[in-house]
PDB file of N, CA and C in Angstrom:
ATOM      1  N   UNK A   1      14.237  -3.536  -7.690  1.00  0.00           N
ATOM      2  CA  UNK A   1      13.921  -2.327  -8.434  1.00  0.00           C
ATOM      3  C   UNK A   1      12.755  -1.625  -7.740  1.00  0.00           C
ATOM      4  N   UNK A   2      12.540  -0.404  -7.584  1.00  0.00           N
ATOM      5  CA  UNK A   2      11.676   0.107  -6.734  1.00  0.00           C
ATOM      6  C   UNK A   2      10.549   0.596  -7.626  1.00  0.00           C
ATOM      7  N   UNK A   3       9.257   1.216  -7.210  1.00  0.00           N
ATOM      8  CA  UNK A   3       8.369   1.403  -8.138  1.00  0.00           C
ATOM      9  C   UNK A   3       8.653   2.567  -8.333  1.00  0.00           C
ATOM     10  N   UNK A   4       7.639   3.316  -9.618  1.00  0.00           N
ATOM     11  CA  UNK A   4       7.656   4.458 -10.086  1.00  0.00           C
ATOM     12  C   UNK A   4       5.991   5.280  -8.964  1.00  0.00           C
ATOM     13  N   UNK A   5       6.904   6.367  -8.896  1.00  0.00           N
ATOM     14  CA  UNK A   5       5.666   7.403  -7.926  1.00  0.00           C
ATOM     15  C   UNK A   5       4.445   7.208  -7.846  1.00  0.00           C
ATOM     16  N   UNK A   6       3.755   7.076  -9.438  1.00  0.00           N
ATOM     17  CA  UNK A   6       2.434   6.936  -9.224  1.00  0.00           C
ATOM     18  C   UNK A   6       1.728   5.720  -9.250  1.00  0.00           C
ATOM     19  N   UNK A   7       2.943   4.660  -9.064  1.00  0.00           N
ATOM     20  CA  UNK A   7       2.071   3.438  -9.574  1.00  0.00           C
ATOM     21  C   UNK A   7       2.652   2.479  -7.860  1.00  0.00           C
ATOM     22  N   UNK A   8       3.147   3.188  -7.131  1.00  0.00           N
ATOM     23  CA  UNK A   8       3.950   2.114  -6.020  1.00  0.00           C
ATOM     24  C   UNK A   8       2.914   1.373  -5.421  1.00  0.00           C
ATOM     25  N   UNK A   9       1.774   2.063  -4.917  1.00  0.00           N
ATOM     26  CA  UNK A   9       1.147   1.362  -3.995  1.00  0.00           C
ATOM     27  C   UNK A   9       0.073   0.367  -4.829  1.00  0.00           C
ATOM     28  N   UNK A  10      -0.144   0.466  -5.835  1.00  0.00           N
ATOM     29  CA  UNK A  10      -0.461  -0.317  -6.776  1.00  0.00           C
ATOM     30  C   UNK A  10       0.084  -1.645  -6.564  1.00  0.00           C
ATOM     31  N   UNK A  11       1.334  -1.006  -7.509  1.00  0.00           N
ATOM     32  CA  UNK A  11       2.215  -2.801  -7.382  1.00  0.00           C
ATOM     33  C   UNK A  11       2.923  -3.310  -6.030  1.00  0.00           C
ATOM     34  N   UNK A  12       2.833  -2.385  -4.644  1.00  0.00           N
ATOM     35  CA  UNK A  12       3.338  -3.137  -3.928  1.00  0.00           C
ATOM     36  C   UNK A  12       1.617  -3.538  -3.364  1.00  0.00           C
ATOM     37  N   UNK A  13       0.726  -3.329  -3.241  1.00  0.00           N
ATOM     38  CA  UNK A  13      -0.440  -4.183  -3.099  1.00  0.00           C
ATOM     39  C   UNK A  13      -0.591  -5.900  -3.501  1.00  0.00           C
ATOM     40  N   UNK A  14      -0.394  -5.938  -4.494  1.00  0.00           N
ATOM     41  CA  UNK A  14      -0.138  -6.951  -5.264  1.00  0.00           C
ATOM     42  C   UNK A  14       0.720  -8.014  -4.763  1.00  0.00           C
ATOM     43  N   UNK A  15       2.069  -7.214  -4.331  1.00  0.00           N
ATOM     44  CA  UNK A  15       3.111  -8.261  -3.560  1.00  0.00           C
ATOM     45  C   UNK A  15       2.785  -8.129  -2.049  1.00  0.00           C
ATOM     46  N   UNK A  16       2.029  -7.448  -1.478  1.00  0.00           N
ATOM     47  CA  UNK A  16       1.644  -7.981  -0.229  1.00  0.00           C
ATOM     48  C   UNK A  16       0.927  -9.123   0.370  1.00  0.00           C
ATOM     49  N   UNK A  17      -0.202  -8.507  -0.911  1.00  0.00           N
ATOM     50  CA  UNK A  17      -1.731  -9.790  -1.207  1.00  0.00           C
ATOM     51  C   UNK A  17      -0.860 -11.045  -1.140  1.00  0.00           C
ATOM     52  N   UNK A  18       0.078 -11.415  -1.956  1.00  0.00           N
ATOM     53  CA  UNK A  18       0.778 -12.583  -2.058  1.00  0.00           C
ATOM     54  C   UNK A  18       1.694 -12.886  -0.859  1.00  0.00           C
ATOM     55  N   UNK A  19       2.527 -11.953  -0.472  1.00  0.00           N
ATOM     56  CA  UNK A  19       3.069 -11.811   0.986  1.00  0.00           C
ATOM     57  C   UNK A  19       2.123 -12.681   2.191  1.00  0.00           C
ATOM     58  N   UNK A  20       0.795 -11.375   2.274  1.00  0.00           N
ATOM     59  CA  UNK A  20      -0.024 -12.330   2.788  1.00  0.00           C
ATOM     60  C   UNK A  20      -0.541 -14.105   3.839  1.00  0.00           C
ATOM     61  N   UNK A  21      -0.536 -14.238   2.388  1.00  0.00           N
ATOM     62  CA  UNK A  21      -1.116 -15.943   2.389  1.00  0.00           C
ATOM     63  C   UNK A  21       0.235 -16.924   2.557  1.00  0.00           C
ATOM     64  N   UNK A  22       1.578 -16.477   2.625  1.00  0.00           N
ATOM     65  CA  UNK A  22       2.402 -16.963   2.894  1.00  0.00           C
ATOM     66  C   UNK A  22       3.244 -16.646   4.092  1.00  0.00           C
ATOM     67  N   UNK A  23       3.269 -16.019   5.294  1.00  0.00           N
ATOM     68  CA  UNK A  23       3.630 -15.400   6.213  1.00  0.00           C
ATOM     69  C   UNK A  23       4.167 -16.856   7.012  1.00  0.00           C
ATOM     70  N   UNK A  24       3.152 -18.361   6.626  1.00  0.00           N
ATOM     71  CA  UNK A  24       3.649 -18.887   7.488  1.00  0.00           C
ATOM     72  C   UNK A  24       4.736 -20.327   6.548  1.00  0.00           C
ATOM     73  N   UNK A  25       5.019 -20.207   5.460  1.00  0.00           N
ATOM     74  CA  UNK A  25       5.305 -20.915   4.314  1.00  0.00           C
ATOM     75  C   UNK A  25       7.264 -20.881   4.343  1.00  0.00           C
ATOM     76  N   UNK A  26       7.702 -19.117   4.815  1.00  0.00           N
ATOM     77  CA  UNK A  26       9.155 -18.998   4.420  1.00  0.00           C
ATOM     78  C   UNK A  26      10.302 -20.105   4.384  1.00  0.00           C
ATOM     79  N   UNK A  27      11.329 -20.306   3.414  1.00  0.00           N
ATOM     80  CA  UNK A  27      11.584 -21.563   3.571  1.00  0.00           C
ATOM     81  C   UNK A  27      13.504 -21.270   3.814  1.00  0.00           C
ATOM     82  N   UNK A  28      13.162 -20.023   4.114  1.00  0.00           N
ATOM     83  CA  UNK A  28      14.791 -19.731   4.056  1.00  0.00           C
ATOM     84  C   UNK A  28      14.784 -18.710   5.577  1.00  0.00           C
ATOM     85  N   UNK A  29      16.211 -18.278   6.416  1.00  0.00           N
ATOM     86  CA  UNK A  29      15.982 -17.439   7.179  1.00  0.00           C
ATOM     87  C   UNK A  29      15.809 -16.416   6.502  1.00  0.00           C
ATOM     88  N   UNK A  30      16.708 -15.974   5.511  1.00  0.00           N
ATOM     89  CA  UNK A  30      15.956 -14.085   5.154  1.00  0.00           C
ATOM     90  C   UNK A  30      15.107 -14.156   4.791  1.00  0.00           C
ATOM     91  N   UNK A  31      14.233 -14.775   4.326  1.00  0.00           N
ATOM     92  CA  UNK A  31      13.125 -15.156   3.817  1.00  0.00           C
ATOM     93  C   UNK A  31      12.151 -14.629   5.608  1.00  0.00           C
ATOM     94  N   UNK A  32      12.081 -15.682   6.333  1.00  0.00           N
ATOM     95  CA  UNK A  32      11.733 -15.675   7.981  1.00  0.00           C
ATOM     96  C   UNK A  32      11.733 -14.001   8.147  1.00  0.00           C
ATOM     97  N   UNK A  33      13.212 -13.401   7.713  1.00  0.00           N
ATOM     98  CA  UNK A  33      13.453 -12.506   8.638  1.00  0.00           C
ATOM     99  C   UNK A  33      12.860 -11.519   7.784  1.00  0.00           C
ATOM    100  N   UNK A  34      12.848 -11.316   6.394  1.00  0.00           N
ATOM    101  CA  UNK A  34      12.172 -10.020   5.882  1.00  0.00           C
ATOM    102  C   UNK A  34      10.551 -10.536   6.223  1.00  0.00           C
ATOM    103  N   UNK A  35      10.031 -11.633   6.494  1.00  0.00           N
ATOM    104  CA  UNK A  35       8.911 -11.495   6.969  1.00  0.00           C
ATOM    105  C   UNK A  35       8.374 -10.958   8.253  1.00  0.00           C
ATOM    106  N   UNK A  36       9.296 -11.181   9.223  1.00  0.00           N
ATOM    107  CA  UNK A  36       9.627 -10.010  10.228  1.00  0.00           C
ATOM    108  C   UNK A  36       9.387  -8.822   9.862  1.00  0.00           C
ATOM    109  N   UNK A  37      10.208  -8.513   9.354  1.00  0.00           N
ATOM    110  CA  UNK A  37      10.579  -7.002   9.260  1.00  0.00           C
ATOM    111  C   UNK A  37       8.951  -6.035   8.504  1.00  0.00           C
ATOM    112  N   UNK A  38       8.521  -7.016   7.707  1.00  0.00           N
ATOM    113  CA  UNK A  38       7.357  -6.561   7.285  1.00  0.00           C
ATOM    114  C   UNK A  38       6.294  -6.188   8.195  1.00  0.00           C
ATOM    115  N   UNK A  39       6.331  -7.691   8.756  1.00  0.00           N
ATOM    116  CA  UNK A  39       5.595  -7.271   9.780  1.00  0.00           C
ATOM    117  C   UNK A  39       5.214  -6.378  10.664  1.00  0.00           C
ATOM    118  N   UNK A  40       6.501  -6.030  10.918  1.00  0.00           N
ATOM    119  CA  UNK A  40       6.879  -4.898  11.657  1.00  0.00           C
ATOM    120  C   UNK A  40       6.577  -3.567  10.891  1.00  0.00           C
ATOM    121  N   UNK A  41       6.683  -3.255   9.900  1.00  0.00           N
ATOM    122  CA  UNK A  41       6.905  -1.958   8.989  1.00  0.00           C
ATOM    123  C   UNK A  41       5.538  -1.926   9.020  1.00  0.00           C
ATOM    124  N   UNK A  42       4.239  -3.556   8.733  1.00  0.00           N
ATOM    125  CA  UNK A  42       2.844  -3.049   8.690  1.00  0.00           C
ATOM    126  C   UNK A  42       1.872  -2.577  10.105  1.00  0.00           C
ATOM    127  N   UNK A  43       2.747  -3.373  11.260  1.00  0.00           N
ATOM    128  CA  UNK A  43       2.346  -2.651  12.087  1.00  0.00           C
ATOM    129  C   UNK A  43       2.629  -0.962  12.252  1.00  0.00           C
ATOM    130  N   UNK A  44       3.692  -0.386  11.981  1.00  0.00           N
ATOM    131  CA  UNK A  44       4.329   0.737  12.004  1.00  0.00           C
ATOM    132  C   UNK A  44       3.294   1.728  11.125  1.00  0.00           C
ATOM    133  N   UNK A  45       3.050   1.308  10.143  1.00  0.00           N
ATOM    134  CA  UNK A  45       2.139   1.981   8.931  1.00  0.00           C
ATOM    135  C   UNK A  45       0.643   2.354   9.484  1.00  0.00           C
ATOM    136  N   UNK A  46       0.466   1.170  10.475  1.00  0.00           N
ATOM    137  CA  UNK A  46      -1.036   1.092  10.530  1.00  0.00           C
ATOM    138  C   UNK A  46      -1.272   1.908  11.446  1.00  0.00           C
ATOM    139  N   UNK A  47       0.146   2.291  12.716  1.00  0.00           N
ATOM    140  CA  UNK A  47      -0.029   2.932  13.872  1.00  0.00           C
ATOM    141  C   UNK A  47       0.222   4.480  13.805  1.00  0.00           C
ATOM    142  N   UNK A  48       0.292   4.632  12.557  1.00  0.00           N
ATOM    143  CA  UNK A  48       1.226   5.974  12.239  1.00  0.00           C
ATOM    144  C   UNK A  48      -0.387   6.636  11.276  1.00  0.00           C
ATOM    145  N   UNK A  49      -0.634   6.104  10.172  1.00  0.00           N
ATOM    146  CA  UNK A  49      -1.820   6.344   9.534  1.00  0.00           C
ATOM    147  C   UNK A  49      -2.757   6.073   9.618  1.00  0.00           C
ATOM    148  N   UNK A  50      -4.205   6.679   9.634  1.00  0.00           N
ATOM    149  CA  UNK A  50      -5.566   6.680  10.257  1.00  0.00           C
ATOM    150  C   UNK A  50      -6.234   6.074   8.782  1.00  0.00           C
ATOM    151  N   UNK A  51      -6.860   5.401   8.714  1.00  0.00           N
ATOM    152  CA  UNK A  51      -7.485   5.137   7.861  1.00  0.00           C
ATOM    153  C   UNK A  51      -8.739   6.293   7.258  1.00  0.00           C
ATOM    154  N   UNK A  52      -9.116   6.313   8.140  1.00  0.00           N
ATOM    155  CA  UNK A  52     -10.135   7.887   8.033  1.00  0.00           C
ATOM    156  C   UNK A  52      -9.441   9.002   6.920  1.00  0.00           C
ATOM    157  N   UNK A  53      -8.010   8.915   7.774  1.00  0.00           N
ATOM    158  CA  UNK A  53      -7.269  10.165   6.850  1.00  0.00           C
ATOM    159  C   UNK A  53      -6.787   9.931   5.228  1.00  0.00           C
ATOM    160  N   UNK A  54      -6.885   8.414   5.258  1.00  0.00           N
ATOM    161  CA  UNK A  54      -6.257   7.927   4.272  1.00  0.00           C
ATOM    162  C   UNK A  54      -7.637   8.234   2.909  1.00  0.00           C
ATOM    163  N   UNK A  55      -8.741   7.982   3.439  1.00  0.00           N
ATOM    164  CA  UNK A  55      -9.837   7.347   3.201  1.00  0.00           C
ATOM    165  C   UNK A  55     -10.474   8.605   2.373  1.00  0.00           C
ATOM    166  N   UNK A  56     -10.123  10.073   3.531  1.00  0.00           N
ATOM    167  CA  UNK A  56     -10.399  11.515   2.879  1.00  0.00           C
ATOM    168  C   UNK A  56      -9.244  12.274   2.047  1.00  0.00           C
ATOM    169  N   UNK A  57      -8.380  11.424   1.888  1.00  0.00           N
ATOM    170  CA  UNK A  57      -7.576  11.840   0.634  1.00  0.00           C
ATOM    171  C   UNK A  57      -7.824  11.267  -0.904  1.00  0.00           C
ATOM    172  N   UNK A  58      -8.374  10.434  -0.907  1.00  0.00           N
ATOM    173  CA  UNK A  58      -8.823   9.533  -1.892  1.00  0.00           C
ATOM    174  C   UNK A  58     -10.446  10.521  -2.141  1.00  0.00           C
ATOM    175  N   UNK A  59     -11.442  10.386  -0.851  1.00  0.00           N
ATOM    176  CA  UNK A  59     -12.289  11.709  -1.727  1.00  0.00           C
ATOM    177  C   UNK A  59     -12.132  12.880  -2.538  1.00  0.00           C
ATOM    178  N   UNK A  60     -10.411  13.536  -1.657  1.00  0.00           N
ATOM    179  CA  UNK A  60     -10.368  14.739  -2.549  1.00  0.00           C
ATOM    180  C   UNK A  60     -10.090  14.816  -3.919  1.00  0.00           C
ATOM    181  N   UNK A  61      -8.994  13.556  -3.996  1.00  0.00           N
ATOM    182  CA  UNK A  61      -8.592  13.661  -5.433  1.00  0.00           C
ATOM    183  C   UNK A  61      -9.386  12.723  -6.227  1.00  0.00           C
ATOM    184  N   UNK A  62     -10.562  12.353  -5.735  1.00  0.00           N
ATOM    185  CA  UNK A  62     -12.354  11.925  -6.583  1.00  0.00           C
ATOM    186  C   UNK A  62     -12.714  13.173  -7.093  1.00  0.00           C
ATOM    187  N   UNK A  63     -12.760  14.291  -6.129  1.00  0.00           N
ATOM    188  CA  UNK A  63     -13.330  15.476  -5.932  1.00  0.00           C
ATOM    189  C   UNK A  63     -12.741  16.203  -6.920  1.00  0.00           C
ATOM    190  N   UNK A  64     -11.345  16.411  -6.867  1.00  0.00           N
ATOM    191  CA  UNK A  64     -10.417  16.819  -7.810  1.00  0.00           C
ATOM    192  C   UNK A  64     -10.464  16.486  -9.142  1.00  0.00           C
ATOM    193  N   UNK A  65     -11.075  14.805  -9.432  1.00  0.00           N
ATOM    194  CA  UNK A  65     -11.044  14.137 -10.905  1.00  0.00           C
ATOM    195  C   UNK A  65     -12.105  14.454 -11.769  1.00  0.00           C
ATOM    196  N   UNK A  66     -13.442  14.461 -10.779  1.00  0.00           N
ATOM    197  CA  UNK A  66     -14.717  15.025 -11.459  1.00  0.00           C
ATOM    198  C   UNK A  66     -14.624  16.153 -11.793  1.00  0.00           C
ATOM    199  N   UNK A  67     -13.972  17.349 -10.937  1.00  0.00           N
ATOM    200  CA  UNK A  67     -13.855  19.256 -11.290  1.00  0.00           C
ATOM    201  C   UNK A  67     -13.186  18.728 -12.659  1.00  0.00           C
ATOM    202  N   UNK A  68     -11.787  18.014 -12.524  1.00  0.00           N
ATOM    203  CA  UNK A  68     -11.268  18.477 -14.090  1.00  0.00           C
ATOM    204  C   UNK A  68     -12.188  17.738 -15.399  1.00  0.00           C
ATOM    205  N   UNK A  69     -13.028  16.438 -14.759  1.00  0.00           N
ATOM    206  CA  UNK A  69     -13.960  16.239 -16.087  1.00  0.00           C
ATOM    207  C   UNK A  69     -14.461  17.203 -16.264  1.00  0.00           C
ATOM    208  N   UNK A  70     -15.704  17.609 -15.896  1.00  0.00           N
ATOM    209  CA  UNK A  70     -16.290  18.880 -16.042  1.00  0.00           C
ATOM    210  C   UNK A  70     -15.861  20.024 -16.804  1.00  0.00           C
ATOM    211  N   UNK A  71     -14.942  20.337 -16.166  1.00  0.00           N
ATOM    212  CA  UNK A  71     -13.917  21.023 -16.938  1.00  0.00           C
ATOM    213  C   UNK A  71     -13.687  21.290 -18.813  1.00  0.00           C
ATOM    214  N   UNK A  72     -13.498  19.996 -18.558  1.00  0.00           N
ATOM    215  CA  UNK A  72     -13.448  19.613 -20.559  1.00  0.00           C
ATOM    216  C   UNK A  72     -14.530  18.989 -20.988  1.00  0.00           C
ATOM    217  N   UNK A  73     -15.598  19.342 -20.326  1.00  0.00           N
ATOM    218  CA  UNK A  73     -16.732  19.356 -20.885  1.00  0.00           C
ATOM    219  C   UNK A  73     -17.442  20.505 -21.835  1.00  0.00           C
TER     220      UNK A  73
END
């Protein structure tokens, strides 16, 4: 089942963290092989997105959360 929009990276955090600590544990081949593939997808993620950029999107919509407190103040 896939996540809902605003909550994905949330809950796939969660199953990575756990992913993680088991990378070397798999006890099945698809098991082996989607650990592959992850692997692969986190290298892909990491080479594609800057952390910096990631890092100043999260200020804006800080930036964005405080204007609308204010707001209804």
């Amino acid at each position: 089942m896939s996540n809902m929009s605003y909550c994905r990276f949330e809950n796939t955090l969660s199953d990575l963290e756990d992913c993680e600590g088991n990378f070397d544990s798999t006890e099945s081949i698809d098991e082996a092989q989607a650990a592959i593939d992850l692997y692969r997808l986190c290298v892909t993620i990491s080479r594609t997105y800057s952390l910096s950029d990631l890092e100043a999107r999260l200020a804006e919509l800080q930036a964005e959360d405080e204007d609308e407190d204010e707001d209804q103040e």
